[in-house]
Protein backbone atom coordinates (compact mmCIF):
# COMPACT_ATOMS: atom_id res chain seq x y z
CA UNK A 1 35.18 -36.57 14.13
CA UNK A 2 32.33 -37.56 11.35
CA UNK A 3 28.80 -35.84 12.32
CA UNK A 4 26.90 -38.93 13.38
CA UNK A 5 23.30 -38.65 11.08
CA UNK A 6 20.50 -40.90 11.77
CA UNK A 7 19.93 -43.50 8.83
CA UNK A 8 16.18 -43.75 7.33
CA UNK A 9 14.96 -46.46 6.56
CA UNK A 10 13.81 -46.76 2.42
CA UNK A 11 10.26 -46.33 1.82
CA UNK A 12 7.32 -44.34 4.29
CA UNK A 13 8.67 -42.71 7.52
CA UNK A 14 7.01 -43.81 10.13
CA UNK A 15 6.10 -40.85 13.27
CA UNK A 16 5.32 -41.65 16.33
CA UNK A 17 1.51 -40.20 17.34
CA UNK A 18 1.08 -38.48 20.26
CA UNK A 19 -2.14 -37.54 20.76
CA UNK A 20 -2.31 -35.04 23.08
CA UNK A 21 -3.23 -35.08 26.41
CA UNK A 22 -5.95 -37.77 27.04
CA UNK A 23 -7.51 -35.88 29.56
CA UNK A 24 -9.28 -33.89 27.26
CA UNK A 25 -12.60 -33.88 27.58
CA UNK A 26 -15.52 -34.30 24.98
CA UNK A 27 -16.70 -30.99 23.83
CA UNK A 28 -20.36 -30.09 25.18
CA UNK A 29 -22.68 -27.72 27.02
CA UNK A 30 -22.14 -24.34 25.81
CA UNK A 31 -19.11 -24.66 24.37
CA UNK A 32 -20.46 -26.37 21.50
CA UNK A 33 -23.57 -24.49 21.69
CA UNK A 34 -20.80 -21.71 21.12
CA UNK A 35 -19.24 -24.00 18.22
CA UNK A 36 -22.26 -24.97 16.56
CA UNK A 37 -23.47 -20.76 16.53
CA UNK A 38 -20.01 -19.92 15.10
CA UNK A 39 -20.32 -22.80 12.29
CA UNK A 40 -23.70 -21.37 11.51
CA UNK A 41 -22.09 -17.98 10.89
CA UNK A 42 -19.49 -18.90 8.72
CA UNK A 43 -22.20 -20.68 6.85
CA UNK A 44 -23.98 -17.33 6.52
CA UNK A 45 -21.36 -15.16 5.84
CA UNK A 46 -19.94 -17.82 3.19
CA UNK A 47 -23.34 -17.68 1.29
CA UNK A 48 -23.86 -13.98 1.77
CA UNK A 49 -20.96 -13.46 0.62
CA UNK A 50 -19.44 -16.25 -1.74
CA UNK A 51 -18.83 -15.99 -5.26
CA UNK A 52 -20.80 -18.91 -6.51
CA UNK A 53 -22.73 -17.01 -9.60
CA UNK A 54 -20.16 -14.30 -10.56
CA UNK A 55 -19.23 -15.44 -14.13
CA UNK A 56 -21.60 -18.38 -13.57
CA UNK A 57 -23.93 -18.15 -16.47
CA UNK A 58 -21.42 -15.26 -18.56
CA UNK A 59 -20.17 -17.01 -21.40
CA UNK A 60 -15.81 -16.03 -22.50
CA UNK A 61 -16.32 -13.07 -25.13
CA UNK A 62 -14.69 -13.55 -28.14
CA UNK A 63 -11.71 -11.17 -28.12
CA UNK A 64 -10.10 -10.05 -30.83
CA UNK A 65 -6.41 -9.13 -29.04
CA UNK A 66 -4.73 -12.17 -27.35
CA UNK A 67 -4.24 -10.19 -24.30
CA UNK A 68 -7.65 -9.49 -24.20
CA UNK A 69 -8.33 -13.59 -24.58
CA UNK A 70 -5.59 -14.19 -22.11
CA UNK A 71 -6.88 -12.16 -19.21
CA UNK A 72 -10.29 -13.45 -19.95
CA UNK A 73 -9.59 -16.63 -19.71
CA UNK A 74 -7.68 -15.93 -16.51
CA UNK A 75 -10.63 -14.27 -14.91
CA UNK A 76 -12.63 -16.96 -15.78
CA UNK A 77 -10.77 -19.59 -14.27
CA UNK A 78 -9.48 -17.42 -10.84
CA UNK A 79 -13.82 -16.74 -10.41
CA UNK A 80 -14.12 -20.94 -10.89
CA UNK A 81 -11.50 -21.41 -8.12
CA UNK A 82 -12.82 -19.40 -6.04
CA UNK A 83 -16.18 -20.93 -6.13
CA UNK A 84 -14.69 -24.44 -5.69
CA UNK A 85 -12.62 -23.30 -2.39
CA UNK A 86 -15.99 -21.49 -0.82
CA UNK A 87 -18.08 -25.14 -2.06
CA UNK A 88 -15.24 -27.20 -0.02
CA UNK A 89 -15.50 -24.91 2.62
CA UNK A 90 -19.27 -24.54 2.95
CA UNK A 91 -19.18 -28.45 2.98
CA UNK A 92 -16.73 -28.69 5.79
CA UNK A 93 -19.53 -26.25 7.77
CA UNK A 94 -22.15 -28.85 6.64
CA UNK A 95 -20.53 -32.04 8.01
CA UNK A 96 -19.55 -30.19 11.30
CA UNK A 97 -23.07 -29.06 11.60
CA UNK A 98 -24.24 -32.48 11.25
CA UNK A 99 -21.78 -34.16 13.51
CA UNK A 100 -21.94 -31.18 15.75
CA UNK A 101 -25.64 -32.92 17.14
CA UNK A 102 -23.79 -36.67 18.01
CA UNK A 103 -21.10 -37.71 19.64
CA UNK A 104 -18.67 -37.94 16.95
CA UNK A 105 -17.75 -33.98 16.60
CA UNK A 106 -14.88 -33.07 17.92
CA UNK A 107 -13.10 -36.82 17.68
CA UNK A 108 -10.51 -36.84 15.39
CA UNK A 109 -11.37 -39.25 12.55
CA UNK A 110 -7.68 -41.12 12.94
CA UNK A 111 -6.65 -41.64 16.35
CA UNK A 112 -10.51 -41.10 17.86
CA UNK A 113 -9.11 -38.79 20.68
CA UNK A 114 -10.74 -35.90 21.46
CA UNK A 115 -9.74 -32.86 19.79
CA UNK A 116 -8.98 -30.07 21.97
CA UNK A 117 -11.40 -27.08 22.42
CA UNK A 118 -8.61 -24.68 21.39
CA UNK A 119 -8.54 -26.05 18.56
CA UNK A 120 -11.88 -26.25 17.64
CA UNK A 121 -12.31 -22.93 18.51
CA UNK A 122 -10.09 -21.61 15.89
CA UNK A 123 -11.41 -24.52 13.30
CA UNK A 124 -14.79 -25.75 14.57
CA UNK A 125 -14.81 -27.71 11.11
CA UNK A 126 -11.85 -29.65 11.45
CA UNK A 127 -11.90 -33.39 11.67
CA UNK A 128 -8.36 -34.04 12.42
CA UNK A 129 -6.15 -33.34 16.14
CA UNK A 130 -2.83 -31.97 15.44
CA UNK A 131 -0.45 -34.22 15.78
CA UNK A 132 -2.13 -36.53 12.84
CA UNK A 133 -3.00 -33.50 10.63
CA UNK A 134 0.51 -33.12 10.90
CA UNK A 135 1.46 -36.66 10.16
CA UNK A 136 -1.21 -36.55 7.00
CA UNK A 137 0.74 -33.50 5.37
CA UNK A 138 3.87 -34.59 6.00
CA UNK A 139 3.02 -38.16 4.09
């Protein structure tokens, strides 16, 4: 007997969205007192720590071996990625601080359900709930 497979149709798939429980409630009080002091750390420790002037102002030596050139130029651009990922980041912290005083944080920008605290609590800077983070990286 031929294995029965479901047929697409062409084009965008289309999920379903669940979006969780709907009895979530809005995240306040002290847990995002709690929230808001954790995004303030990673802020900290981001700046503290981030690699946003190593290799800022050094300009590429000019090498005489091609190896030499090579690995320069590698170093060059791995410190410029790095400082581009910690930017993104520290401006993921900035918009969560900023939402974190009105009544948006913690709403997920495309279905506008709550997002659970769970998951704020491991990523008090995300904007999305599961299910349509999920549907955005699967598009």
């Amino acid at each position: 007997m031929p294995a029965l497979t479901p047929s697409r149709p062409s084009g965008r798939a289309s999920l379903p969205h669940n979006p969780g429980p709907t009895h979530t409630k809005p995240v306040s009080g002290k847990r995002r007192l709690m929230l808001q002091t954790k995004l303030a750390r990673q802020r900290a420790l981001l700046l503290a720590n981030a690699p946003l002037s190593r290799l800022a102002g050094r300009e590429a030596e000019a090498q005489p071996d091609p190896l030499d050139q090579a690995a320069e130029g590698l170093e060059q651009e791995l410190a410029i990625q790095a400082r581009i990922r910690t930017l993104e980041q520290l401006h993921r912290i900035e918009r969560a601080l900023r939402l974190i005083r009105t009544q948006e944080y913690g709403r997920c920008r495309l279905c506008r359900q709550e997002i659970p605290f769970k998951r704020l609590a491991v990523k008090p800077d995300t904007i999305y709930c599961v299910p349509c983070l999920t549907r955005l990286e699967e598009e």
